[in-house]
C-alpha atoms as a PDB file:
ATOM      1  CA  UNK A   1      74.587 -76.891 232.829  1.00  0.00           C
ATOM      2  CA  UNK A   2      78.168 -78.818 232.590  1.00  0.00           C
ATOM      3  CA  UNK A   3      79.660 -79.075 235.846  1.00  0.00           C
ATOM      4  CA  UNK A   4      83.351 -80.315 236.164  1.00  0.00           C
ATOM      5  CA  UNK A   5      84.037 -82.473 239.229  1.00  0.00           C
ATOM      6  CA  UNK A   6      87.788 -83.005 239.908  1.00  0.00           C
ATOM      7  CA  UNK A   7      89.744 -84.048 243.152  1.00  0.00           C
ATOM      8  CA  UNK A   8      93.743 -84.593 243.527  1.00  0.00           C
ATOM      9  CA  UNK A   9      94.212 -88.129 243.219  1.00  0.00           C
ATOM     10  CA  UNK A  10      98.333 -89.833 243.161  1.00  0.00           C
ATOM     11  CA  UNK A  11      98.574 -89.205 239.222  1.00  0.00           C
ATOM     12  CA  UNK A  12      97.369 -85.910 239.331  1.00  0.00           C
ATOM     13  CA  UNK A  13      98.114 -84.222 242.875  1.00  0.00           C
ATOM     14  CA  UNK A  14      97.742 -80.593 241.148  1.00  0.00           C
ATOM     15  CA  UNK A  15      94.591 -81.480 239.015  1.00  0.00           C
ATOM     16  CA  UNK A  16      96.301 -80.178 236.669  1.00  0.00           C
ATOM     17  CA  UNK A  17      94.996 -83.250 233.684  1.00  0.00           C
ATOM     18  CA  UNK A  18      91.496 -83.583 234.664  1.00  0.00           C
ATOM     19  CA  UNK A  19      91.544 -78.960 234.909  1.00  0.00           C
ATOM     20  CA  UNK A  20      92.180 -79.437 230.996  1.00  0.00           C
ATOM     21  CA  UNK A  21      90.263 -82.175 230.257  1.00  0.00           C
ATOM     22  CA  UNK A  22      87.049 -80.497 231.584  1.00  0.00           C
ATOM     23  CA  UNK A  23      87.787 -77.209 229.544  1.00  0.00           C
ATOM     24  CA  UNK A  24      87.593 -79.150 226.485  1.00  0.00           C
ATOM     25  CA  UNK A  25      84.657 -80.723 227.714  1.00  0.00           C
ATOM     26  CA  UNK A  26      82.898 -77.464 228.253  1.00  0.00           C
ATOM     27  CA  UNK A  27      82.593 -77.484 231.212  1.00  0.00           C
ATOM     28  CA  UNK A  28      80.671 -74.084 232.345  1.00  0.00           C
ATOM     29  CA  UNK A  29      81.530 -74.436 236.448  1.00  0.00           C
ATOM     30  CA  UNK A  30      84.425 -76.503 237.322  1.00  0.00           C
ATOM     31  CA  UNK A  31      84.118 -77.673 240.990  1.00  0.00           C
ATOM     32  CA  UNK A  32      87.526 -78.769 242.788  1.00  0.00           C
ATOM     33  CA  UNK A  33      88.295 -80.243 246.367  1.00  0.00           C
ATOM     34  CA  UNK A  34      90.933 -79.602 248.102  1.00  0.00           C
ATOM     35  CA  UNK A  35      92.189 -83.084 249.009  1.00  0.00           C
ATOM     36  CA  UNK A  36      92.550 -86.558 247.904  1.00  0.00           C
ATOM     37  CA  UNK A  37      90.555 -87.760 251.363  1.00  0.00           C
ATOM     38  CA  UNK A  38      87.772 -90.233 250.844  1.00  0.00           C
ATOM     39  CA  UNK A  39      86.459 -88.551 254.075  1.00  0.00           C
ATOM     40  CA  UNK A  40      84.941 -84.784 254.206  1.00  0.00           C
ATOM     41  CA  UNK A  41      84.530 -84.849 250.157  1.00  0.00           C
ATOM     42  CA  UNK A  42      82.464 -81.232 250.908  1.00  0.00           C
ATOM     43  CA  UNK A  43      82.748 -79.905 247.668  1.00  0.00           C
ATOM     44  CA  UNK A  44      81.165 -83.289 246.077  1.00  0.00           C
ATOM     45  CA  UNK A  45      78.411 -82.932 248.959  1.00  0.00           C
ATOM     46  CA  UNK A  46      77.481 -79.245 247.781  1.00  0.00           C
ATOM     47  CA  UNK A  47      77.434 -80.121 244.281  1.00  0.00           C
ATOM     48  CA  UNK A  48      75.166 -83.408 244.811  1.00  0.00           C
ATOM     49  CA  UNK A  49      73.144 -81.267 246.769  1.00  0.00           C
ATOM     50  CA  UNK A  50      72.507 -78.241 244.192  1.00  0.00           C
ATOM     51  CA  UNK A  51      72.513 -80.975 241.181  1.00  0.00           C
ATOM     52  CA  UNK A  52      69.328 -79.233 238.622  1.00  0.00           C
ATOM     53  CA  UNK A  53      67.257 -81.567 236.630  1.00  0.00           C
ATOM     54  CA  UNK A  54      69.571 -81.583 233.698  1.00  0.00           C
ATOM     55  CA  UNK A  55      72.409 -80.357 234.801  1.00  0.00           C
ATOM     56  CA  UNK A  56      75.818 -82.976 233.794  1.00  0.00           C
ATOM     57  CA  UNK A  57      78.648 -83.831 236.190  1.00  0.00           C
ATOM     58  CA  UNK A  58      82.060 -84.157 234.664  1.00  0.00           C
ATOM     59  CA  UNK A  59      84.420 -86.038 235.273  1.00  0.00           C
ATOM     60  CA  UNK A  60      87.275 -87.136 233.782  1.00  0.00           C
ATOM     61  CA  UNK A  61      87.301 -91.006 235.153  1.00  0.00           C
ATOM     62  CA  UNK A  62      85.657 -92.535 237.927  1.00  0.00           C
ATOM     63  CA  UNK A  63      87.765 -92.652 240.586  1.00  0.00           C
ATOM     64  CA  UNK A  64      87.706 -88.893 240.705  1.00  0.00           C
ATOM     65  CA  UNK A  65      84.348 -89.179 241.681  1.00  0.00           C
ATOM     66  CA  UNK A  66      83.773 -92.132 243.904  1.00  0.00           C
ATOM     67  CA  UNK A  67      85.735 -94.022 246.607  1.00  0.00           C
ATOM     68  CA  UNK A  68      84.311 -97.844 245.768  1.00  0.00           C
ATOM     69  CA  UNK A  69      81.461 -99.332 242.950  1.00  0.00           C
ATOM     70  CA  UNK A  70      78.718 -99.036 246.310  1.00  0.00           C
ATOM     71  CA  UNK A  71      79.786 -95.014 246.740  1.00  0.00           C
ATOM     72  CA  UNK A  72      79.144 -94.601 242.536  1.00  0.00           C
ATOM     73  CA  UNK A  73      76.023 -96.245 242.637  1.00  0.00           C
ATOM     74  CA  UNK A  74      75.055 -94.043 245.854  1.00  0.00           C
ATOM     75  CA  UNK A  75      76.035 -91.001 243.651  1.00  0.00           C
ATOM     76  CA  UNK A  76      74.224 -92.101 240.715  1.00  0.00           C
ATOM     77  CA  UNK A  77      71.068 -92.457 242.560  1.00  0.00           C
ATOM     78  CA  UNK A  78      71.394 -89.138 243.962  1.00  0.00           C
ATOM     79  CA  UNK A  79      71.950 -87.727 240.336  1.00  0.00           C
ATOM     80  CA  UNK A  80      68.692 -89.835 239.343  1.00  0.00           C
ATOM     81  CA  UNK A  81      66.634 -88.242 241.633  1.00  0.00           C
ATOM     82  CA  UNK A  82      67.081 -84.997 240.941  1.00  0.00           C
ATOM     83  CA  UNK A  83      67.136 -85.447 237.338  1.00  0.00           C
ATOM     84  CA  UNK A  84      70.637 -84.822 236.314  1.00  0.00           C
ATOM     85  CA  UNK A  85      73.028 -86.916 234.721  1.00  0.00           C
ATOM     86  CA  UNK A  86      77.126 -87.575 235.227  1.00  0.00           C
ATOM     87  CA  UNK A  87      79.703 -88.166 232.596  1.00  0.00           C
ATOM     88  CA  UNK A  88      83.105 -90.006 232.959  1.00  0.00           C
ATOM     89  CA  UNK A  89      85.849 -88.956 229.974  1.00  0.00           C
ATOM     90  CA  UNK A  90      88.054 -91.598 230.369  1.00  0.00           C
ATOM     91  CA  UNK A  91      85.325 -94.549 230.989  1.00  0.00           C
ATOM     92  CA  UNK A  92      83.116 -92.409 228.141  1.00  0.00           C
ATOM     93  CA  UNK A  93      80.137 -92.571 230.130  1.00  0.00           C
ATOM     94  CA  UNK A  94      77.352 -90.603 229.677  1.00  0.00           C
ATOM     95  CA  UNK A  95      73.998 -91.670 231.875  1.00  0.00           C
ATOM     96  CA  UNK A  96      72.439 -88.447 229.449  1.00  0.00           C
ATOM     97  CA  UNK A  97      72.531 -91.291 226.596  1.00  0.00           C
ATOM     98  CA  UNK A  98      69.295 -93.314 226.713  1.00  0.00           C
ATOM     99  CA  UNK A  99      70.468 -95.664 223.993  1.00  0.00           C
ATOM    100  CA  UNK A 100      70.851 -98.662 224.873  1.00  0.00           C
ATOM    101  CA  UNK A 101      71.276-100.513 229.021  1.00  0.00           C
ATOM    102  CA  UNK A 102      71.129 -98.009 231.854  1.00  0.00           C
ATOM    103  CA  UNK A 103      75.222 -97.390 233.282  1.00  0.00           C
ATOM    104  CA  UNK A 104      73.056 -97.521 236.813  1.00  0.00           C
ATOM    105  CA  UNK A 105      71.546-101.013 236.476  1.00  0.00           C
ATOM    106  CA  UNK A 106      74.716-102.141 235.041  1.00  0.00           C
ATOM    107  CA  UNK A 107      76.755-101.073 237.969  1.00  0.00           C
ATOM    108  CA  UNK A 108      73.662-101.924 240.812  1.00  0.00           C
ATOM    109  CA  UNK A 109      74.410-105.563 239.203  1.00  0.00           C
ATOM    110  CA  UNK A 110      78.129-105.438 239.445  1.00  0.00           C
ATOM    111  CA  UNK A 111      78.092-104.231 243.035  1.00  0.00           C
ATOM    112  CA  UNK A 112      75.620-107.549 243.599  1.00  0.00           C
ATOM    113  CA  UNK A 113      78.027-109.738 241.784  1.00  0.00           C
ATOM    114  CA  UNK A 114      80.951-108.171 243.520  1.00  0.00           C
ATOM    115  CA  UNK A 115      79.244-109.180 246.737  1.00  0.00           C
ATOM    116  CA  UNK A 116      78.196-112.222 246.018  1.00  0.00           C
ATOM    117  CA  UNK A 117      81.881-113.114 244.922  1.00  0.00           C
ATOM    118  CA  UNK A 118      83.089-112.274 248.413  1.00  0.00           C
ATOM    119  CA  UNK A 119      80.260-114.224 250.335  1.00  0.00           C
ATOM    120  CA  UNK A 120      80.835-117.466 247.926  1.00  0.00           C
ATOM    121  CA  UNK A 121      84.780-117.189 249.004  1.00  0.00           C
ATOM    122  CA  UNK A 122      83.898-116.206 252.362  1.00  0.00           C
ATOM    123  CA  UNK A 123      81.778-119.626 252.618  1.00  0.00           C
ATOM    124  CA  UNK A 124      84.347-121.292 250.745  1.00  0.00           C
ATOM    125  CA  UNK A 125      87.538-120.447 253.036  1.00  0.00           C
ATOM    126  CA  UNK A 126      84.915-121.316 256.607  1.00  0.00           C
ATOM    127  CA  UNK A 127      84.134-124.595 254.631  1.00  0.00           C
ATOM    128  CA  UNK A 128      87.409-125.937 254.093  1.00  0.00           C
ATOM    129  CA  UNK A 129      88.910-124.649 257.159  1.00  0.00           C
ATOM    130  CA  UNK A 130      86.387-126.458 259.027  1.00  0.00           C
ATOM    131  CA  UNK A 131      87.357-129.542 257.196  1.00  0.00           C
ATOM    132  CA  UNK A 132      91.014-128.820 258.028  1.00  0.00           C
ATOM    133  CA  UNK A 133      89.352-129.425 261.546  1.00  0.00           C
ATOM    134  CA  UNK A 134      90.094-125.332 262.368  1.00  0.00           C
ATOM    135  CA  UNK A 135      86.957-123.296 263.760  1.00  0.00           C
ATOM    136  CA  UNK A 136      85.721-119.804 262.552  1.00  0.00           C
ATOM    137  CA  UNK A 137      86.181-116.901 265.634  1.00  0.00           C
ATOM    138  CA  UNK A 138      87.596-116.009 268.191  1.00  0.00           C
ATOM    139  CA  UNK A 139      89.230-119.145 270.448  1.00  0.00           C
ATOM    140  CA  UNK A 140      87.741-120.443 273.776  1.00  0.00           C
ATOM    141  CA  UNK A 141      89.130-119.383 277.121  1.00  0.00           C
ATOM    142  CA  UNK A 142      89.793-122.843 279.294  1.00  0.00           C
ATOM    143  CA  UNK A 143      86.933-123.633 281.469  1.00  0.00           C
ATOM    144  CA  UNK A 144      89.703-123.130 284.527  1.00  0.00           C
ATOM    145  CA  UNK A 145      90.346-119.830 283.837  1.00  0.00           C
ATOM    146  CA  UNK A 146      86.777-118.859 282.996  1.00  0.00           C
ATOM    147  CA  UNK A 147      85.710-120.455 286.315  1.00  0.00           C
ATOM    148  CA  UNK A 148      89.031-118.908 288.404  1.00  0.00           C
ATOM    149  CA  UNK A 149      87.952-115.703 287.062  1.00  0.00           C
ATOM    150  CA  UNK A 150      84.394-116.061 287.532  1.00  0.00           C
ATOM    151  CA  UNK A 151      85.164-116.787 291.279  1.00  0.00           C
ATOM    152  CA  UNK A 152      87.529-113.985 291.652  1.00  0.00           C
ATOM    153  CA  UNK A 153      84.890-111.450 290.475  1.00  0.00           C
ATOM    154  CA  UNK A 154      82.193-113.032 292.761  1.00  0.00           C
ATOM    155  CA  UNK A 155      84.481-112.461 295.755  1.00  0.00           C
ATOM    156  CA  UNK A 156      84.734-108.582 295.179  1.00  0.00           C
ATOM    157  CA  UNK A 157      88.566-109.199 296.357  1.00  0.00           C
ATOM    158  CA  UNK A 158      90.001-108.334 293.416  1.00  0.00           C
ATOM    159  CA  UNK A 159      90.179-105.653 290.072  1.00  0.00           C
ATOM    160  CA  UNK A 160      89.030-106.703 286.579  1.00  0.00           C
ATOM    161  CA  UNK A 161      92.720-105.131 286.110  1.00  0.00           C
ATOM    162  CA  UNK A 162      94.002-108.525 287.998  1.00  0.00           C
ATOM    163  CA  UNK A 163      91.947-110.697 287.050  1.00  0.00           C
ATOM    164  CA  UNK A 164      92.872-110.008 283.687  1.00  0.00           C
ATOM    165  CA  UNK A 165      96.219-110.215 284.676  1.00  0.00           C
ATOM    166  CA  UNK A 166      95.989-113.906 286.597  1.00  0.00           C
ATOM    167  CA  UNK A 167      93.667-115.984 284.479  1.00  0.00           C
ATOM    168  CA  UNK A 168      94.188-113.900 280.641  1.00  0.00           C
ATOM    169  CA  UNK A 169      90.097-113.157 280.349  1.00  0.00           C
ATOM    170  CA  UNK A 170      88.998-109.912 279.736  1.00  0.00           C
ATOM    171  CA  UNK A 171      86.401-107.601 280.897  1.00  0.00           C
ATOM    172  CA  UNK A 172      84.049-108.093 278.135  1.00  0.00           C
ATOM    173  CA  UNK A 173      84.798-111.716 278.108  1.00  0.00           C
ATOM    174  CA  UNK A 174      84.337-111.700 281.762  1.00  0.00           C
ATOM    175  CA  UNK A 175      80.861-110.154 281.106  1.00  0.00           C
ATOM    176  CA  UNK A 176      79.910-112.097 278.700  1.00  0.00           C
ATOM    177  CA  UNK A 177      80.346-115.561 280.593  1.00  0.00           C
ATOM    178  CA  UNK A 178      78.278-113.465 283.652  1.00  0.00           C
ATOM    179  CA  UNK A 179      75.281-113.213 281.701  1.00  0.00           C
ATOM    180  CA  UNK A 180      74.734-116.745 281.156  1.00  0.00           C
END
């Protein structure tokens, strides 16, 4: 079975496009959600759920069906297992096509590269801004105040309101310095 997957998305609020594009695809059920959210996608939930081996999701590019390359390949998978395939217009992708490299491997590699690209820069941006003499996190609390605050817990005299308020260390800060 054809099944036409559409959501509103900024150039096509009404659906209007991708409504017309999956009639000429053929589509036999058109599904439809009824917002742009990335959150609460029900309608894509149901149909991943009652996917048939052999059944073909429709859409008419990707973005109308996933939120990020890690969400498609999630999809994908989903469609793999139960032995049904998906279909992008726009993209003209067709995972029913067994000629020639897999779309999932291609795009299981892409989301590897993709995250490898942001761990390299990442590395890259700690490296030199350690050379720059800066240092990754969060900065250190003065010994004084850690101590001052320290003391002012021990004494049970005052709130972790105040002492917040007299030395700048928070609660969890506070806490953490307590367990060593």
């Amino acid at each position: 079975m054809l099944i036409g997957y559409m959501r509103p998305y900024e150039d096509d609020l009404t659906c209007e496009k991708q409504l017309k594009n999956l009639r000429d695809a053929d589509c036999q059920t058109i599904i439809s959600e009824e917002h742009s959210s990335a959150k609460k996608r029900v309608q894509l939930e149901f149909l991943l759920n009652k996917a048939n081996k052999g059944d073909k999701i429709i859409v008419t590019k990707l973005f109308a069906l996933a939120d990020s390359t890690r969400h498609l390949v999630e999809i994908l998978e989903i469609l793999d297992v139960r032995g049904a395939y998906f279909q992008s217009l726009d993209e003209k992708i067709d995972t029913s096509n067994s000629k020639g490299y897999p779309f999932g491997d291609i795009l299981k590699h892409l989301v590897k590269f993709q995250s490898d690209v942001i761990s390299e820069k990442t590395k890259k941006g700690l490296y030199e801004a350690k050379q720059k003499g800066n240092s990754a996190g969060r900065p250190k609390k003065a010994d004084e105040n850690v101590k001052r605050a320290i003391l002012m817990y021990q004494s049970k005299k005052y709130t972790l309101s105040q002492i917040k308020d007299e030395t700048g260390i928070s609660k969890s800060t506070l806490y953490r310095y307590l367990e060593h």
